[in-house]
C-alpha atoms as a PDB file:
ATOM      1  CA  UNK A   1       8.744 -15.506 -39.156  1.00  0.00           C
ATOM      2  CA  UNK A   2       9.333 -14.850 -35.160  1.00  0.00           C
ATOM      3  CA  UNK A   3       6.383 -16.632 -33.070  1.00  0.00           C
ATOM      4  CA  UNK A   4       3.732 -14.465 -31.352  1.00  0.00           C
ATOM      5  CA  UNK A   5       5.669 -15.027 -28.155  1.00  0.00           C
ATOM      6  CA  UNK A   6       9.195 -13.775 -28.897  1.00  0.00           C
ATOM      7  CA  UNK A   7       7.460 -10.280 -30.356  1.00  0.00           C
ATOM      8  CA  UNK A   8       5.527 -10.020 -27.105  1.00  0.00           C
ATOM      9  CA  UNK A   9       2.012  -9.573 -28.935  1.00  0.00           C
ATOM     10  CA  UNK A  10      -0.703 -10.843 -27.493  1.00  0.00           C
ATOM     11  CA  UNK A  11      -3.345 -11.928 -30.478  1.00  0.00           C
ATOM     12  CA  UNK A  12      -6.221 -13.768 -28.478  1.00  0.00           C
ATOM     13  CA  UNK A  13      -7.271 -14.209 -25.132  1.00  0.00           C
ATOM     14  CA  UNK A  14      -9.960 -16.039 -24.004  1.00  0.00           C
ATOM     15  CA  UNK A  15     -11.735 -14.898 -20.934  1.00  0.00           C
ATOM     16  CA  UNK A  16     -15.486 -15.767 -18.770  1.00  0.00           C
ATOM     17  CA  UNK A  17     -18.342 -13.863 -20.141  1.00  0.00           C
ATOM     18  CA  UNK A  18     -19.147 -10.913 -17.480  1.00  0.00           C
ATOM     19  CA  UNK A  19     -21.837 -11.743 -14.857  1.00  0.00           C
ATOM     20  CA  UNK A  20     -25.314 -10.856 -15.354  1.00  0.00           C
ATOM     21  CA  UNK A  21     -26.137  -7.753 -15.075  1.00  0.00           C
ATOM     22  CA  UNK A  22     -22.414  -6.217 -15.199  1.00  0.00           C
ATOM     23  CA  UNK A  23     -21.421  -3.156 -16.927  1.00  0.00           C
ATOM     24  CA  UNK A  24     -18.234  -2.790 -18.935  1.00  0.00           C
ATOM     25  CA  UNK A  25     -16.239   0.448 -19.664  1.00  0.00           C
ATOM     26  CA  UNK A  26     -12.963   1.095 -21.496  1.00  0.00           C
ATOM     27  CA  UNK A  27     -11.546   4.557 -20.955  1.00  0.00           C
ATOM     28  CA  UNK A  28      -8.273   5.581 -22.851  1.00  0.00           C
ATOM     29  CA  UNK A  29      -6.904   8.953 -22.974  1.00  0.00           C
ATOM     30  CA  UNK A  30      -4.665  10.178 -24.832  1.00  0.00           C
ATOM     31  CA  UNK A  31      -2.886  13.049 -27.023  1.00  0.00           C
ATOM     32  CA  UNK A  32      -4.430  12.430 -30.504  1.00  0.00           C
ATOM     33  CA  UNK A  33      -7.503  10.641 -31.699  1.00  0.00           C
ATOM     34  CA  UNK A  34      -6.556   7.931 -33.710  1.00  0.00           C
ATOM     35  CA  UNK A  35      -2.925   5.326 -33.452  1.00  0.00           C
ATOM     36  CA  UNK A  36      -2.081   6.582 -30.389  1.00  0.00           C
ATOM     37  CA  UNK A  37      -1.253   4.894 -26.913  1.00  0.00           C
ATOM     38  CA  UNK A  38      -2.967   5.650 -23.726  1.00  0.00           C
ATOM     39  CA  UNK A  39      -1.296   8.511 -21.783  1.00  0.00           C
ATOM     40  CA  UNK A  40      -3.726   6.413 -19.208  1.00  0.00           C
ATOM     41  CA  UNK A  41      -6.550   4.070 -19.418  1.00  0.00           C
ATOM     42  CA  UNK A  42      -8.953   2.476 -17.077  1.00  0.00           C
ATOM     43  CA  UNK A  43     -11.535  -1.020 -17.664  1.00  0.00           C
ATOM     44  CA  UNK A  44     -13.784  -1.580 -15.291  1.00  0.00           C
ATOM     45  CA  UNK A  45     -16.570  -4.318 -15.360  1.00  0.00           C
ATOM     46  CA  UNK A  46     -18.987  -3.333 -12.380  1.00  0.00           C
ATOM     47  CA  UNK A  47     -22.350  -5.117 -10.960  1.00  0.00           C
ATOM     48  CA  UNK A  48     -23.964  -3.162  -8.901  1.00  0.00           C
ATOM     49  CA  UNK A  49     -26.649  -4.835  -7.005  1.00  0.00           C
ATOM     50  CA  UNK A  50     -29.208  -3.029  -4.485  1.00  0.00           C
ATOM     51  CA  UNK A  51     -26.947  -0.052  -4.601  1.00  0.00           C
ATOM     52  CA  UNK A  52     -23.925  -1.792  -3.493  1.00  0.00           C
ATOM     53  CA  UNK A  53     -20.957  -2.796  -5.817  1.00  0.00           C
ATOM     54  CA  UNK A  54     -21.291  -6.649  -5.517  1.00  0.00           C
ATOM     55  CA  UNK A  55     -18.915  -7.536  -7.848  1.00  0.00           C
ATOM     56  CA  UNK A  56     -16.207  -5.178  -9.720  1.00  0.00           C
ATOM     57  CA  UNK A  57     -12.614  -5.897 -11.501  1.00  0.00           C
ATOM     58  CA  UNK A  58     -10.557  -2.842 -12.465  1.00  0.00           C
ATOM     59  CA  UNK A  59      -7.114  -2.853 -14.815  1.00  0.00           C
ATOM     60  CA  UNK A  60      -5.077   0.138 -15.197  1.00  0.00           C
ATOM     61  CA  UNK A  61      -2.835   0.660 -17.886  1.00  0.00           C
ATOM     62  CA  UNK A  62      -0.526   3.713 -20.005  1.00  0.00           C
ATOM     63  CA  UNK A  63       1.329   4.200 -16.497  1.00  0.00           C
ATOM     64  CA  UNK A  64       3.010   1.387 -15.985  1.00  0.00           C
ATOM     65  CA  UNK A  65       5.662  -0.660 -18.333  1.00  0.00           C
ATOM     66  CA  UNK A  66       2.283  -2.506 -18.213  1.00  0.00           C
ATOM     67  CA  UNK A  67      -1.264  -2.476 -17.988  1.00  0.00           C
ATOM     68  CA  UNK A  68      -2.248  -4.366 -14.364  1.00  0.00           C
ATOM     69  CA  UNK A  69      -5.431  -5.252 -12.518  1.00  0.00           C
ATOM     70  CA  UNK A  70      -5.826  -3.118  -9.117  1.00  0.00           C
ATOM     71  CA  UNK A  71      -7.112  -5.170  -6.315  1.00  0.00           C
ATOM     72  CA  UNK A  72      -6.222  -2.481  -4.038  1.00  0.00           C
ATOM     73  CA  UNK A  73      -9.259  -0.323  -5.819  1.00  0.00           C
ATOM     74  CA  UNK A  74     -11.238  -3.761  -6.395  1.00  0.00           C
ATOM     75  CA  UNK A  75     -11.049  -3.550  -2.038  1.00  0.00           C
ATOM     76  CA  UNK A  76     -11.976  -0.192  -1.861  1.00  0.00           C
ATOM     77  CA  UNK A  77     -14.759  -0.569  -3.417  1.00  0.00           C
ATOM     78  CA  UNK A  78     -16.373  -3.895  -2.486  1.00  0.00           C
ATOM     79  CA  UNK A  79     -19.855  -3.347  -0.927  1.00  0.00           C
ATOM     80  CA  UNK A  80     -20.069   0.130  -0.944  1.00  0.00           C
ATOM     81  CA  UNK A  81     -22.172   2.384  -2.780  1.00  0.00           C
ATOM     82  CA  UNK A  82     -21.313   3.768  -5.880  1.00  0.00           C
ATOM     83  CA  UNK A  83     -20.126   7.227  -5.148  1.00  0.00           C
ATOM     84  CA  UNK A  84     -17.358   9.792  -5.907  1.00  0.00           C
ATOM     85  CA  UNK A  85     -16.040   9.898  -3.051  1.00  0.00           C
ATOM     86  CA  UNK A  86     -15.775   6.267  -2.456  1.00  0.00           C
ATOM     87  CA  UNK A  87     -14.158   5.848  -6.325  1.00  0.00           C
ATOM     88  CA  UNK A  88     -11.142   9.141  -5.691  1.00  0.00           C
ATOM     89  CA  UNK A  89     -10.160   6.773  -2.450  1.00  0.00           C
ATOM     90  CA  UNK A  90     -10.497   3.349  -4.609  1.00  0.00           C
ATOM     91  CA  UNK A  91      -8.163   5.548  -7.535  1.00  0.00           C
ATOM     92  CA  UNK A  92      -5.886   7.093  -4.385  1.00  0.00           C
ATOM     93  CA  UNK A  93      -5.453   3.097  -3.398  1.00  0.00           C
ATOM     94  CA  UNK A  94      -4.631   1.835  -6.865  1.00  0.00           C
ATOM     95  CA  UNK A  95      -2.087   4.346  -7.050  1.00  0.00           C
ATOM     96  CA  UNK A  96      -0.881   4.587  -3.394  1.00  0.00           C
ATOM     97  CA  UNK A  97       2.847   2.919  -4.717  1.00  0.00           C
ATOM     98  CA  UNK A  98       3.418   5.168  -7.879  1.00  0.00           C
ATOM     99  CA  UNK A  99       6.717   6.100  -8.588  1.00  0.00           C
ATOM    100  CA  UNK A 100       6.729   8.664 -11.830  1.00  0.00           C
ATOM    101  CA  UNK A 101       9.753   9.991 -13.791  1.00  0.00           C
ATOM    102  CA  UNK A 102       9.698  13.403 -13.106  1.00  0.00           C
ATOM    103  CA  UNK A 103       9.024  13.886 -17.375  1.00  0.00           C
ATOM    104  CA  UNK A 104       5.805  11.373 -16.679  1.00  0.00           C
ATOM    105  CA  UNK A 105       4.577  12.756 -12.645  1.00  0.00           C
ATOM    106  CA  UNK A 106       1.413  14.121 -14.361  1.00  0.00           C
ATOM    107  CA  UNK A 107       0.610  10.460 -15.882  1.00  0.00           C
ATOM    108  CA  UNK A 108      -0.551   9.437 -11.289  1.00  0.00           C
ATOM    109  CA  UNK A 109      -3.172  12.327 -11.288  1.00  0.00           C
ATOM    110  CA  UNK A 110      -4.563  11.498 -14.957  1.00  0.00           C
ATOM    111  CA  UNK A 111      -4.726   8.017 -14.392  1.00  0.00           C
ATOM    112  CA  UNK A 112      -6.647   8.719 -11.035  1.00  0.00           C
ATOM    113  CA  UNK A 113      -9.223  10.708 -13.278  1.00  0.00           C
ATOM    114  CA  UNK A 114      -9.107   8.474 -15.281  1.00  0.00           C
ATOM    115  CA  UNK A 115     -10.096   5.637 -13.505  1.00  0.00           C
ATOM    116  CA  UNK A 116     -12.504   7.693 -11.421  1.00  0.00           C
ATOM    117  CA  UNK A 117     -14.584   8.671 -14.237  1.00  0.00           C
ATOM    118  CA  UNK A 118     -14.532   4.745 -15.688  1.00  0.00           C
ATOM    119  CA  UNK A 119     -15.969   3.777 -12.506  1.00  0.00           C
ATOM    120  CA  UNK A 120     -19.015   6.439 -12.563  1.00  0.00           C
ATOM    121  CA  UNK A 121     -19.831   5.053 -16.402  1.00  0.00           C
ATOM    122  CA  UNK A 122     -19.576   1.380 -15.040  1.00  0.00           C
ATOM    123  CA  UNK A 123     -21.912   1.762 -12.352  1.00  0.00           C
ATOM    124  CA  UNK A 124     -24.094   4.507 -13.645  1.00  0.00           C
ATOM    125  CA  UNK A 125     -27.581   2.505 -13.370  1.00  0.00           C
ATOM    126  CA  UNK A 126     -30.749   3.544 -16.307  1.00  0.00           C
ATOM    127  CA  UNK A 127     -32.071   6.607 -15.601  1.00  0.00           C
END
């Protein structure tokens, strides 16, 4: 039986609870329901604090040979207040160095949407 390492699976990782008072969000889209990989997805673990983002880590991943955390957005984002405008230029930063296929172009603009719309359901605070 090959090793967990030679197939390149990954079957545990161990990683610091969130902060308190962080929000999590997972976004994946894609073309079918059920056993299919992400066209693009977005995580996003937010703390928003006063109205400011205090603390916020984003990944990207389904656009890339693989997924990858954007500190470029993470920047962009760092004490401002939550806003759309402020999360299309974080999503315009994380994607600044894109460079699609011309079959897989569309996959920048989704994953920009993608990762925008993560970011309002991570720092959406109780109505």
């Amino acid at each position: 039986m090959p090793s967990l390492i030679t197939c390149g699976l990954i079957a545990a990782g161990l990683m610091p609870p969130p902060s308190v008072g962080s929000k999590s969000i997972y976004l994946k889209l894609r073309d079918r329901a059920s056993y299919e990989f992400a066209l693009a997805s977005a995580a996003v673990v937010a703390n928003v604090q006063q109205d400011k983002i205090a603390r916020i880590r984003i990944a990207l991943g389904g656009v890339g040979t693989k997924p990858w955390r954007s500190l470029e957005a993470e920047t962009a984002l760092d004490g401002k207040t939550p806003s759309d405008e402020h999360f299309r230029a974080a999503a315009e930063a994380a994607l600044r160095d894109a460079r699609p296929q011309s079959q897989n172009a569309f996959k920048v603009e989704l994953a920009k949407r993608c990762l925008v719309r993560a970011l309002k359901l991570a720092t959406r605070t109780a109505q």
